[in-house]
C-alpha atoms as a PDB file:
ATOM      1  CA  UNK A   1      84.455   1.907  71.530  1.00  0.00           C
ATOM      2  CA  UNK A   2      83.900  -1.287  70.165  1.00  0.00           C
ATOM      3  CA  UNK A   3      81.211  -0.540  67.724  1.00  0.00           C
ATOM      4  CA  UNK A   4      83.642   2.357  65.934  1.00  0.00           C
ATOM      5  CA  UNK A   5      86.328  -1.122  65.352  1.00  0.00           C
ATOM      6  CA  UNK A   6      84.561  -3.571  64.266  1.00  0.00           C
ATOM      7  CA  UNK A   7      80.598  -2.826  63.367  1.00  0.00           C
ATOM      8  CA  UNK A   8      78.993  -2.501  60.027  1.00  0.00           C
ATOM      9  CA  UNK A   9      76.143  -0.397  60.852  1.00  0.00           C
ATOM     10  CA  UNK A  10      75.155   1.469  63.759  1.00  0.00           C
ATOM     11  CA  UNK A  11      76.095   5.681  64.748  1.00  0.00           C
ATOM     12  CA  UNK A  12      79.755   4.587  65.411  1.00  0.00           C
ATOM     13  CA  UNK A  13      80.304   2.824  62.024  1.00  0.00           C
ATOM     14  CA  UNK A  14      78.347   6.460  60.110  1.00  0.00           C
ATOM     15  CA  UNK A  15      80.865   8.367  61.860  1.00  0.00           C
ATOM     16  CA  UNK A  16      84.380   6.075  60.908  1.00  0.00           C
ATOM     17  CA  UNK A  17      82.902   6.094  57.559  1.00  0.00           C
ATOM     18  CA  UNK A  18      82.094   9.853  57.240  1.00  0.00           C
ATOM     19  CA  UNK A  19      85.809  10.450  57.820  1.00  0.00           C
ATOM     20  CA  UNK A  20      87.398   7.905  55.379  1.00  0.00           C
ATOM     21  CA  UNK A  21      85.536  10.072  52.427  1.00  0.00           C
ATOM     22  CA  UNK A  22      85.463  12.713  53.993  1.00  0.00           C
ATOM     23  CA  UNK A  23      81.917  13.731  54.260  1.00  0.00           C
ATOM     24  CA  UNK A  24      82.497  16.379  57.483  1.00  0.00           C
ATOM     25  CA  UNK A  25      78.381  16.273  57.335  1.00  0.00           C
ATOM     26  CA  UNK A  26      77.680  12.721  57.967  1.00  0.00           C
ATOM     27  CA  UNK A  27      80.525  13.196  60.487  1.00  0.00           C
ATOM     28  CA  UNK A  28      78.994  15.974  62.944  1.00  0.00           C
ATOM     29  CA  UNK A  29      75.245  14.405  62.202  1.00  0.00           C
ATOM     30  CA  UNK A  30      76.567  11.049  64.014  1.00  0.00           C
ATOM     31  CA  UNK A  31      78.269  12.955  66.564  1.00  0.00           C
ATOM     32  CA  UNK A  32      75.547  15.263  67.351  1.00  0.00           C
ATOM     33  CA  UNK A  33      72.912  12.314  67.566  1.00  0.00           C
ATOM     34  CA  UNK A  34      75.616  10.368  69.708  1.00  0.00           C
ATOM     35  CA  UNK A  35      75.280  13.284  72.020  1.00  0.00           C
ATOM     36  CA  UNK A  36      71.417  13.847  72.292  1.00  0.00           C
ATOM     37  CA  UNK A  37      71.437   9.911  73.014  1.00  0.00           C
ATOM     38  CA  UNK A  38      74.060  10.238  75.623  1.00  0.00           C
ATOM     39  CA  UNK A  39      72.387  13.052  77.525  1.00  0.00           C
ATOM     40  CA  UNK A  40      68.649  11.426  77.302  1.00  0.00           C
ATOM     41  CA  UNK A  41      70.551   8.172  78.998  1.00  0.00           C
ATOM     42  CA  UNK A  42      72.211  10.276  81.482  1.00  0.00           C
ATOM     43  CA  UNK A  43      68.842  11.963  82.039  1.00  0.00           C
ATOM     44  CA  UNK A  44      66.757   9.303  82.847  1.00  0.00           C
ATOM     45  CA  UNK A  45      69.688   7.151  85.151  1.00  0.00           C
ATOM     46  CA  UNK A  46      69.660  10.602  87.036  1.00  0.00           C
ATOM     47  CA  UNK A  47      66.221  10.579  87.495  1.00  0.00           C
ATOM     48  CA  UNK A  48      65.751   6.915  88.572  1.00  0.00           C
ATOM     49  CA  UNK A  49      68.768   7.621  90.968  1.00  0.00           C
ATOM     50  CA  UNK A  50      66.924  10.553  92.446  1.00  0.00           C
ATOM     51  CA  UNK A  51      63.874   8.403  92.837  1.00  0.00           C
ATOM     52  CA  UNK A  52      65.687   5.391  94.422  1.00  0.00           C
ATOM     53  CA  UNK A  53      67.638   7.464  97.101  1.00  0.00           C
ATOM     54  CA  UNK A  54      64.919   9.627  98.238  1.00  0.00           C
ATOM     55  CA  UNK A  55      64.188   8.070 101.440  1.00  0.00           C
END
């Protein structure tokens, strides 16, 4: 949440920015890449998780 307030660069500040001029495109690009980053980090906690409780 933080980097969407106060950044100057970063996925969070492409995405404020696409929607103060309105670019919808640079808008659902950030979003989209937000979301393949999000799953690949819940991916690989998962997987470390499954290897750290199988006993």
């Amino acid at each position: 949440m933080g980097e969407f307030l106060v950044s100057k660069k970063g996925i969070g500040y492409l995405i404020l920015y696409g929607s103060q001029i309105f670019n919808l495109n640079l808008v659902m690009t950030g979003i989209i890449v937000l979301s393949i980053v999000a799953a690949i980090m819940y991916y690989i906690v998962l997987y470390i998780e499954k290897k750290l409780t199988r006993t």
